[in-house]
Protein backbone atom coordinates (compact mmCIF):
# COMPACT_ATOMS: atom_id res chain seq x y z
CA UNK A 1 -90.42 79.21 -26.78
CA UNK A 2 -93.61 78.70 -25.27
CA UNK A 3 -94.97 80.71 -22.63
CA UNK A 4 -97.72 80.18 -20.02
CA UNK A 5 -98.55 82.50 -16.90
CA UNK A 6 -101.42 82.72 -14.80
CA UNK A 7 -102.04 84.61 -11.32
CA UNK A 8 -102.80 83.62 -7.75
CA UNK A 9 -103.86 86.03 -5.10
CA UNK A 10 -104.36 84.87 -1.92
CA UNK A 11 -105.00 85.92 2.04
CA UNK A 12 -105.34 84.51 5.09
CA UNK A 13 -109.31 86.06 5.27
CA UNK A 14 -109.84 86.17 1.65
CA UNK A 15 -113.32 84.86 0.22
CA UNK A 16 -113.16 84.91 -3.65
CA UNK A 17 -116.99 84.66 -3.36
CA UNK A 18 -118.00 87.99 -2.03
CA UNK A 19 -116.43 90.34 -4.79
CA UNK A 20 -115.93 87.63 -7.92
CA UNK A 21 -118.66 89.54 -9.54
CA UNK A 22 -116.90 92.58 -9.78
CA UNK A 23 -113.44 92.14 -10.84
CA UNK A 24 -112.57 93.66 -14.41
CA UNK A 25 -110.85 92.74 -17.33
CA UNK A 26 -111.54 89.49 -19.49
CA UNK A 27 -109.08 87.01 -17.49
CA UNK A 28 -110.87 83.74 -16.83
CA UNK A 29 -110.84 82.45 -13.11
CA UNK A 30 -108.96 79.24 -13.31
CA UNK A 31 -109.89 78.13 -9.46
CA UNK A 32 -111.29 79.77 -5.92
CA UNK A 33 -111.64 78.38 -2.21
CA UNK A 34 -112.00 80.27 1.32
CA UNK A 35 -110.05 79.23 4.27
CA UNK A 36 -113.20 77.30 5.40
CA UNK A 37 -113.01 74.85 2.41
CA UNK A 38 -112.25 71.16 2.40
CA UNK A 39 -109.01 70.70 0.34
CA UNK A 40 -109.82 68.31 -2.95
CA UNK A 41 -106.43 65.74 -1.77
CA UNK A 42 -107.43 65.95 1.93
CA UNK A 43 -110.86 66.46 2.84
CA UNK A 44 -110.04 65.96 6.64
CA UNK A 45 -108.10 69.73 6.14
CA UNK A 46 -109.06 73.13 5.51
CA UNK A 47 -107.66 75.04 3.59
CA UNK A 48 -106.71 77.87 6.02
CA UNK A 49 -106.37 80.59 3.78
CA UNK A 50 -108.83 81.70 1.02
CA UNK A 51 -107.72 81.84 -3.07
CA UNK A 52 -108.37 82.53 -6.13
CA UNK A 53 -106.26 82.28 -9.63
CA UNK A 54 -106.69 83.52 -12.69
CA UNK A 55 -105.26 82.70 -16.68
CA UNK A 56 -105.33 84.92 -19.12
CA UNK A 57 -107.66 84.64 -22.10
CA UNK A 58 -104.84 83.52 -24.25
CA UNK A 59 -103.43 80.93 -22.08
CA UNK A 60 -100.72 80.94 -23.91
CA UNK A 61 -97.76 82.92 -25.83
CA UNK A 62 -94.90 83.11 -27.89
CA UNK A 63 -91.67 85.27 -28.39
CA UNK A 64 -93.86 87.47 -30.83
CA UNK A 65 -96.39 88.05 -28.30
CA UNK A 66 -95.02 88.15 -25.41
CA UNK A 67 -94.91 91.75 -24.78
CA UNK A 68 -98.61 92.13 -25.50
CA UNK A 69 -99.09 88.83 -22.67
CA UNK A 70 -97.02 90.54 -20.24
CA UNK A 71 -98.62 94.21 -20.39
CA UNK A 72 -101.98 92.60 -19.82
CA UNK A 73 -101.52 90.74 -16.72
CA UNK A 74 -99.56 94.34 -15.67
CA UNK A 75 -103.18 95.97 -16.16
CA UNK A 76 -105.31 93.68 -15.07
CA UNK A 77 -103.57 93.69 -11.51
CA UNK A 78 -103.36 97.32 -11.75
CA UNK A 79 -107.18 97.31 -12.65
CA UNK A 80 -107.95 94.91 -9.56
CA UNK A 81 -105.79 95.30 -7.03
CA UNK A 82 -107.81 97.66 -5.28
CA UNK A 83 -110.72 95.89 -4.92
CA UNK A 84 -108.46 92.28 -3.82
CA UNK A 85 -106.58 94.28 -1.16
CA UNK A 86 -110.08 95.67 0.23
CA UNK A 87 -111.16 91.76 0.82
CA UNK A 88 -108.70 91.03 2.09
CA UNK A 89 -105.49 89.69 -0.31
CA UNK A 90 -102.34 89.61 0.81
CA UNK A 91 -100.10 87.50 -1.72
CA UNK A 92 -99.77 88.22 -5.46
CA UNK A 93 -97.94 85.81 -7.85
CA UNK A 94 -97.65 85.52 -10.99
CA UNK A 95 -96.62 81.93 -12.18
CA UNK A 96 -94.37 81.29 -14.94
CA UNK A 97 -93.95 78.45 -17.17
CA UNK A 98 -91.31 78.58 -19.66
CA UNK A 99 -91.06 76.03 -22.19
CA UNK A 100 -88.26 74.96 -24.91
CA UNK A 101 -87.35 72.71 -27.91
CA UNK A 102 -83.86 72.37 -26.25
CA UNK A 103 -82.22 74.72 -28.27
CA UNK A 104 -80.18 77.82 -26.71
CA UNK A 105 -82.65 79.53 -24.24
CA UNK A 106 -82.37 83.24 -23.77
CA UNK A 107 -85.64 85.48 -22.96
CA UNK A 108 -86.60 88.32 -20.71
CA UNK A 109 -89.09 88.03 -18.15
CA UNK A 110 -90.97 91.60 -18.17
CA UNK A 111 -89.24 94.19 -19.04
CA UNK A 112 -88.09 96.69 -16.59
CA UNK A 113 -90.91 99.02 -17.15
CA UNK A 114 -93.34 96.72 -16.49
CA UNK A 115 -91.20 95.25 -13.26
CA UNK A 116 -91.43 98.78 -12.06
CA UNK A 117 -94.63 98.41 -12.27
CA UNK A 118 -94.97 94.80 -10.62
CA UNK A 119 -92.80 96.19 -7.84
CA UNK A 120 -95.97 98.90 -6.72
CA UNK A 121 -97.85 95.59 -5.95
CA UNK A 122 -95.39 93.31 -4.17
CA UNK A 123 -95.83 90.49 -6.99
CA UNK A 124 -93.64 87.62 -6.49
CA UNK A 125 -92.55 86.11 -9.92
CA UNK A 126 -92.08 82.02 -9.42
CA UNK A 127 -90.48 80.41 -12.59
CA UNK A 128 -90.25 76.73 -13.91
CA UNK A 129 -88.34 75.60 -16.68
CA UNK A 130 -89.31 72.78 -19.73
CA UNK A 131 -87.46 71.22 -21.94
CA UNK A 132 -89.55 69.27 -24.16
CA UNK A 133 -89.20 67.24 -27.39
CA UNK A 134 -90.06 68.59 -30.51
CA UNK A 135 -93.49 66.55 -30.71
CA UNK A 136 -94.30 67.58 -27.52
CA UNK A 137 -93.76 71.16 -27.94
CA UNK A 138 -95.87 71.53 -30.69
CA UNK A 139 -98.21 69.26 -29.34
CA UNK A 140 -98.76 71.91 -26.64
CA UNK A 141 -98.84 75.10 -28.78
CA UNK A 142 -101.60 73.15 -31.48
CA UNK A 143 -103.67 72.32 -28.39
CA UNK A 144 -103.21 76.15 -26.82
């Protein structure tokens, strides 16, 4: 299996802008917009709510990893959180993307220490699902 997570924080006044400079850790800030922003599909709309989201160095991970994966994005909201609740942040999420050969599919997601953790922070945990074709899978993982 082939893992891929990244997080979004979000709040109704957040601007990414005013404290981007100061958040820790060597995640790499995938996107950012402030409620005031035209949305890229709909430039007649704002987008009414300010963002920002954030993969992890190693975009993605395996089975063999995946404990190592999971600990860091533990630490680097634990590192940060302070500083996104003072401007502002309301939602945290961490998006998962799970994907498989097709063969039987059993895995954890975080262990129960680190949910423990999570659970301090009020992270939701969305989850999709792949199946993908051989090719395809290691198409992705080559490309990582």
């Amino acid at each position: 299996m082939i893992y891929k997570y990244y997080i979004s924080v979000s709040g109704d006044n957040l601007i990414p802008e005013k404290f981007m400079g100061k958040i820790t850790g060597d995640f790499i800030i995938d996107s950012h917009f402030k409620s005031t922003d035209k949305r890229d599909c709909d430039l007649d709309r704002t987008y009414d709510y300010g963002g920002i989201s954030f993969w992890h160095p190693n975009k993605f991970s395996t089975r063999e990893n995946i404990l190592d994966y999971e600990n860091d994005f533990v630490k680097f909201i634990e590192d940060n959180y302070r500083l996104f609740i003072e401007n502002s942040a309301t939602d945290f999420e961490i998006y998962m993307e799970i994907y498989s050969d097709g063969g039987q599919c059993n895995f954890e997601i975080f262990s129960k220490i680190l949910l423990k953790k999570l659970a301090k922070y009020s992270v939701s945990l969305p989850i999709s699902f792949y199946v993908l074709k051989m090719y395809v899978f290691k198409l992705i993982w080559t490309n990582a």
